[in-house]
Protein backbone atom coordinates (compact mmCIF):
# COMPACT_ATOMS: atom_id res chain seq x y z
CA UNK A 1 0.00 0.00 0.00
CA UNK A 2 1.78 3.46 -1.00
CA UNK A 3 1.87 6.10 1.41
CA UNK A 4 -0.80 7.76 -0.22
CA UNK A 5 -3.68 5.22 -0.25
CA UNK A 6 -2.59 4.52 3.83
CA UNK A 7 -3.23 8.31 4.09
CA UNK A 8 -6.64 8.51 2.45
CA UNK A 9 -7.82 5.03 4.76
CA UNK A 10 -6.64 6.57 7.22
CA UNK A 11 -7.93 10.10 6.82
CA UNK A 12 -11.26 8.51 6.12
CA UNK A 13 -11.99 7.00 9.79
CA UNK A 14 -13.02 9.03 12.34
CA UNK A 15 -10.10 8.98 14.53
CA UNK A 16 -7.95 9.16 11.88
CA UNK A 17 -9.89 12.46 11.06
CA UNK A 18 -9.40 13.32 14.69
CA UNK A 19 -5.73 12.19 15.31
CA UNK A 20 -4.88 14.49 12.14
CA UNK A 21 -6.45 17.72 13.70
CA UNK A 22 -4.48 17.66 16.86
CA UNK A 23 -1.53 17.61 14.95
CA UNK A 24 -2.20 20.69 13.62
CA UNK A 25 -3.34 22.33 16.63
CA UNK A 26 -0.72 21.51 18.83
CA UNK A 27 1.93 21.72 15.98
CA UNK A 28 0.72 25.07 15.53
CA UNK A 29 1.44 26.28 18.80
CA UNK A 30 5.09 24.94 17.95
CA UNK A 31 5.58 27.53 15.01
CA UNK A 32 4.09 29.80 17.00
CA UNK A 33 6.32 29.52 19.74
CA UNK A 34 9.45 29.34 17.52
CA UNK A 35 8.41 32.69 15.58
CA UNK A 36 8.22 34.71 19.23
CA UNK A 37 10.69 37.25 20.22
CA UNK A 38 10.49 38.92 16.79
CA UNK A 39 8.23 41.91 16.26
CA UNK A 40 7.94 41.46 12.85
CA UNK A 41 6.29 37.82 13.23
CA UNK A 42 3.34 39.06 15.28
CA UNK A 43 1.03 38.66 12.32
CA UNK A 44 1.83 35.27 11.41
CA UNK A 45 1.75 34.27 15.35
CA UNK A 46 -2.06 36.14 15.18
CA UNK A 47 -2.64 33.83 12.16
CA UNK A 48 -1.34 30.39 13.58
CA UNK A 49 -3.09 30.88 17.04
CA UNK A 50 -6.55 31.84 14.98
CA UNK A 51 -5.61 28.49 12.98
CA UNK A 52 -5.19 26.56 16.58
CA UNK A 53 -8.65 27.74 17.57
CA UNK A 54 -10.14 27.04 14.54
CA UNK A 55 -9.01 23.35 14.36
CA UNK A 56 -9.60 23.17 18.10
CA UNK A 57 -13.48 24.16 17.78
CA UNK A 58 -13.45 21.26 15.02
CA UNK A 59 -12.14 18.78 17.09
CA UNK A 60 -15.05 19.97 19.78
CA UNK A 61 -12.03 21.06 22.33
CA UNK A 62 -13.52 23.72 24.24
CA UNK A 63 -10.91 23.74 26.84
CA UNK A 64 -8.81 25.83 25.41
CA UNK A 65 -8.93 29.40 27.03
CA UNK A 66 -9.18 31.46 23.67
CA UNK A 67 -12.67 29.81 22.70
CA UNK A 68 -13.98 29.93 26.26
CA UNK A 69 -13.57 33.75 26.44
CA UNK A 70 -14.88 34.19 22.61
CA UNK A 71 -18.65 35.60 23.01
CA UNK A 72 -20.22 34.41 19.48
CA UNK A 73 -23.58 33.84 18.82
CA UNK A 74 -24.57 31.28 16.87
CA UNK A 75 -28.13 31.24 14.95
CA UNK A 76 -30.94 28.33 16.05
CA UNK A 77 -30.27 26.58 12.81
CA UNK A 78 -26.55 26.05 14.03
CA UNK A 79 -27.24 25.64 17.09
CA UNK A 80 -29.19 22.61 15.95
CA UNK A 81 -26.77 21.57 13.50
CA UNK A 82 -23.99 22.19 16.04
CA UNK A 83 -26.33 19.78 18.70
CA UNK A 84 -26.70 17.07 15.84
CA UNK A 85 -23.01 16.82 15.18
CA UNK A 86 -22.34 16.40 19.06
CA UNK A 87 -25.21 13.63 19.28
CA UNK A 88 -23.48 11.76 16.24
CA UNK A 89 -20.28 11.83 16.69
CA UNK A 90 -19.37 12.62 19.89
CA UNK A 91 -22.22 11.54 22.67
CA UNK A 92 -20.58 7.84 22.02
CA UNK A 93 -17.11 8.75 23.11
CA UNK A 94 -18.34 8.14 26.77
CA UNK A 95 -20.11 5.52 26.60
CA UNK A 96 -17.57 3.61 25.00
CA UNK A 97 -15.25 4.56 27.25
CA UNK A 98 -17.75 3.15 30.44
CA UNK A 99 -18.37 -0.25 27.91
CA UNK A 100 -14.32 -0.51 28.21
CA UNK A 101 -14.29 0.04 32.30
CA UNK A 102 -16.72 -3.00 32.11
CA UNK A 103 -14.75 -4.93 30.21
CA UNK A 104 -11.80 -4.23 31.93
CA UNK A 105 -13.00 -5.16 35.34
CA UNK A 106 -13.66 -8.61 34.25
CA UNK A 107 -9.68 -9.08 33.79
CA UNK A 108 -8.13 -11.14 36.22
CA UNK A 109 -5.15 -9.73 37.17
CA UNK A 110 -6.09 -7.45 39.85
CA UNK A 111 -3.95 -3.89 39.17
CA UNK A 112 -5.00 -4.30 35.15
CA UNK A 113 -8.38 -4.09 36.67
CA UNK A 114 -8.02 -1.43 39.15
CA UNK A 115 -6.11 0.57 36.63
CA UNK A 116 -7.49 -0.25 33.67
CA UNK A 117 -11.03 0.29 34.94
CA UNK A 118 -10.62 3.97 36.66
CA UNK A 119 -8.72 5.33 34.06
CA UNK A 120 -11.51 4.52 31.50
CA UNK A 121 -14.20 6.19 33.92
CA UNK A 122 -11.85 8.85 34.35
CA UNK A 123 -11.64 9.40 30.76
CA UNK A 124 -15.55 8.96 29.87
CA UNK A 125 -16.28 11.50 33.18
CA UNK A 126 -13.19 13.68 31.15
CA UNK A 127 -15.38 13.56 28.00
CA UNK A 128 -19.08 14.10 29.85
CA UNK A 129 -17.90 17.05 31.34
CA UNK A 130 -15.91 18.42 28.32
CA UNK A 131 -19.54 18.31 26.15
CA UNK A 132 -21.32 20.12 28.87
CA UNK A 133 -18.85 23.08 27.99
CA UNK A 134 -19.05 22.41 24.21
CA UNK A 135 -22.69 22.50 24.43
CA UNK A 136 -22.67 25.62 26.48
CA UNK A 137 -20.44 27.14 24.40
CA UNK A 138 -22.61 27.11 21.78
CA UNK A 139 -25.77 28.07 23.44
CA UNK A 140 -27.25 25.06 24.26
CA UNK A 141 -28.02 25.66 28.26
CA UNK A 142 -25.70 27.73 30.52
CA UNK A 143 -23.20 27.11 33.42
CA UNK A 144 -19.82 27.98 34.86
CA UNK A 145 -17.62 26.77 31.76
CA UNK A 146 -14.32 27.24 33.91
CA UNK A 147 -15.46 25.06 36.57
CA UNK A 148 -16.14 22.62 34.32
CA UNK A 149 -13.31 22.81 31.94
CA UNK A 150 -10.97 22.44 35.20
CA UNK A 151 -13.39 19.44 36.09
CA UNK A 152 -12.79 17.84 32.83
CA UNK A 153 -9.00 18.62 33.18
CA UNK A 154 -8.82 16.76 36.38
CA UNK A 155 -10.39 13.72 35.30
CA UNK A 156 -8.31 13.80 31.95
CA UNK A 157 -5.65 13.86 34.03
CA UNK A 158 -6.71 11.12 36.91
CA UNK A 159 -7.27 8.98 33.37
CA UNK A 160 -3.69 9.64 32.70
CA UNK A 161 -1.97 8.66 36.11
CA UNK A 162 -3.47 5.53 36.30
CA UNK A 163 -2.78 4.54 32.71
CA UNK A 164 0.85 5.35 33.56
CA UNK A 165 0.42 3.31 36.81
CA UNK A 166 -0.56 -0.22 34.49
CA UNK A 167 2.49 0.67 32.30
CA UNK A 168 5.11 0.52 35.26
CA UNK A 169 3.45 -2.12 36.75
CA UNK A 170 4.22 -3.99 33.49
CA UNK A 171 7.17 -2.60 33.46
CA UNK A 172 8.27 -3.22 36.84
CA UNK A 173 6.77 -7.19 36.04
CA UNK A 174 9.03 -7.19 32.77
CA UNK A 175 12.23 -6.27 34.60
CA UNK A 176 11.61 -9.17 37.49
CA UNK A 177 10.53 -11.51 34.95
CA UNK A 178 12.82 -10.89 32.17
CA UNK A 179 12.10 -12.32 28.43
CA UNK A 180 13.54 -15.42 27.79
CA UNK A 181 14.53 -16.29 24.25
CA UNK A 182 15.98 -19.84 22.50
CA UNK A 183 18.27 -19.78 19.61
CA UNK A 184 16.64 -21.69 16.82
CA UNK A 185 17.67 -25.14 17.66
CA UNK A 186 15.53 -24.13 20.77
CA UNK A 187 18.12 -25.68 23.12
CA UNK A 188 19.78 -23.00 24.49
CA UNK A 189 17.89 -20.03 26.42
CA UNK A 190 18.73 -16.53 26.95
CA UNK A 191 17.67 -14.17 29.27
CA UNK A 192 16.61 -10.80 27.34
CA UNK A 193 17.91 -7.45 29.39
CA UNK A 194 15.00 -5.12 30.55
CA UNK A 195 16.23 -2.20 27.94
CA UNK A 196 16.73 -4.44 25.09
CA UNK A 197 12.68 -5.94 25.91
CA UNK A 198 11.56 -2.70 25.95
CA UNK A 199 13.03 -1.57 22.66
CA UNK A 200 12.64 -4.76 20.86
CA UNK A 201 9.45 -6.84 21.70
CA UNK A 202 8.13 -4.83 24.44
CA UNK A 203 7.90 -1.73 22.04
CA UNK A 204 3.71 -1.01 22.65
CA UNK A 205 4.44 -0.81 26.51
CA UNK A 206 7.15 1.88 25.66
CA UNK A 207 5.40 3.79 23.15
CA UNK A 208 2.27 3.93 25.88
CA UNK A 209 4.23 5.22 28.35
CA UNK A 210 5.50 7.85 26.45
CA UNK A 211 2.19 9.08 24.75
CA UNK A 212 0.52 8.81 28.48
CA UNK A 213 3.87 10.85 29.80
CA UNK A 214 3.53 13.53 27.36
CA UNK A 215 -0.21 13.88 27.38
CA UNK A 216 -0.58 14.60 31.15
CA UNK A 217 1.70 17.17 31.27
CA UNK A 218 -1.54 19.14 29.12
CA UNK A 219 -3.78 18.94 32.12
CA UNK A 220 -1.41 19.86 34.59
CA UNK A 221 -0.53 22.61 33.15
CA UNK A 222 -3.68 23.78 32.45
CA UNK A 223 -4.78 23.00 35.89
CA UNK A 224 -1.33 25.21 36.98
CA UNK A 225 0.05 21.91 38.23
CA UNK A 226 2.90 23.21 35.99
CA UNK A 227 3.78 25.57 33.67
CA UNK A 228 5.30 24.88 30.30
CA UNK A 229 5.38 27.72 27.13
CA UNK A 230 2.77 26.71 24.54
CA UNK A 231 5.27 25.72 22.52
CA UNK A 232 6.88 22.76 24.96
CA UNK A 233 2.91 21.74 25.18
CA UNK A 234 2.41 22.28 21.54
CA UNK A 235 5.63 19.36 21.66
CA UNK A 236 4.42 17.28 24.06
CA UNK A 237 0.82 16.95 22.29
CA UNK A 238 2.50 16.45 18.95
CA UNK A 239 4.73 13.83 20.14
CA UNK A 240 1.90 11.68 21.58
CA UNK A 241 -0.59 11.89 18.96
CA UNK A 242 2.17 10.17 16.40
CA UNK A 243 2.73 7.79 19.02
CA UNK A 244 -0.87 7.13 18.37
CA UNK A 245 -1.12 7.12 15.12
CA UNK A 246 1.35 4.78 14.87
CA UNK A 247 -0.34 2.87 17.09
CA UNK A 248 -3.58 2.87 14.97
CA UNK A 249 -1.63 1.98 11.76
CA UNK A 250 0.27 -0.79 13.16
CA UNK A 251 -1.60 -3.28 15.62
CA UNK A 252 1.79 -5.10 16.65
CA UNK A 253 2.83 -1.88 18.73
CA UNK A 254 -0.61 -1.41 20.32
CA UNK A 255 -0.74 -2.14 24.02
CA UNK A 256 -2.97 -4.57 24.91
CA UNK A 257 -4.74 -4.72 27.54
CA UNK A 258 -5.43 -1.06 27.67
């Protein structure tokens, strides 16, 4: 398959579609970031950040600080366009994420359930509270949209720390219990070093840790838990959306379960 024909599969799902916008919106706050400090770039940095909101508002992410401070109005017929999008494509994000806790807590190891199982509520409690402020946004009842957004922040983050948690604890079981490998007479083993399992066979656990590591530092700093430029964030959410696209395109580097 050439490169373009996996693009245009790929473009054509919905997370795909999704996965592609957050590159742009946190690559753009990248260039922004790197064209600061001159005077003369201050146009271009008004441009990219208006481009950041934009693709923000069409990935629904009303977190972001510029569109909760924006007072548009929006005509009934959007609004009810705008109301039909959410109940399509984005009222199932939640729900799928509480049909995962449930399968989760049915596995038998005992910290994949714990861990497994809150960080999916986490997440669909993350994504409930993150539509409340969409729909507000756009007219459809009214409440504190800060609260909330900092509500949704802390679960997305909660969702986060104990996805990390079932990576070291795989991690820490991989380094007691190293890999053992036979040569291919299958008579002599060989005990595989820790590094070496991660980088080799053990490559989904590594690439999970990292895209879990670089996505909670976007939480905490929005909750002030830490505080990174726009541009290190703009990094950080770059970096683990590729991890998972590469994830999506290649099932062999997918953790599992997860």
């Amino acid at each position: 398959m050439s490169c373009a024909e996996l693009y245009v599969k790929y473009a054509a799902q919905t997370a795909g579609k999704d996965k592609l916008c957050r590159i742009f919106q946190y690559g753009s706050k990248v260039c922004a970031w790197m064209l600061e400090g001159n005077a003369n770039n201050a146009k271009a940095i008004e441009v990219i950040n208006t481009f950041s909101s934009s693709i923000a508002m069409a990935r629904k992410d009303c977190n972001r600080k510029d569109i909760l401070h924006q007072q548009q109005q929006f005509s009934f017929f959007t609004i009810l366009t705008l109301t039909y999008v959410f109940i399509v494509f984005r009222i199932g994000k939640p729900i799928d994420e509480i049909l995962n806790a449930i399968k989760c807590s049915n596995l038998s190891d005992l910290l994949y359930k714990l861990t497994l199982t809150i960080s999916h509520l986490c997440r669909a409690l993350y994504l409930f509270n993150d539509h409340l402020v969409w729909l507000a946004h756009i007219g459809v009842g009214s409440l504190d949209k800060k609260k909330y957004t900092m509500l949704a922040a802390r679960f997305w983050l909660a969702a986060l720390i104990t996805a990390l948690l079932r990576d070291i604890y795989e991690m820490l079981t991989l380094f007691f219990n190293p890999i053992k490998s036979r040569n291919k007479s299958g008579d002599t083993v060989k005990t595989v070093g820790f590094i070496p399992s991660l980088f080799g066979r053990r490559k989904d656990l590594l690439l999970d840790f990292i895209k879990n590591g670089c996505d909670s530092w976007i939480p905490m700093n929005r909750l002030g838990y830490s505080n990174f430029h726009s541009g290190m964030i703009g990094i950080f959410g770059v970096i683990s959306t590729l991890v998972g696209i590469m994830a999506q395109l290649n099932k062999n580097i997918k953790l599992s379960p997860s």
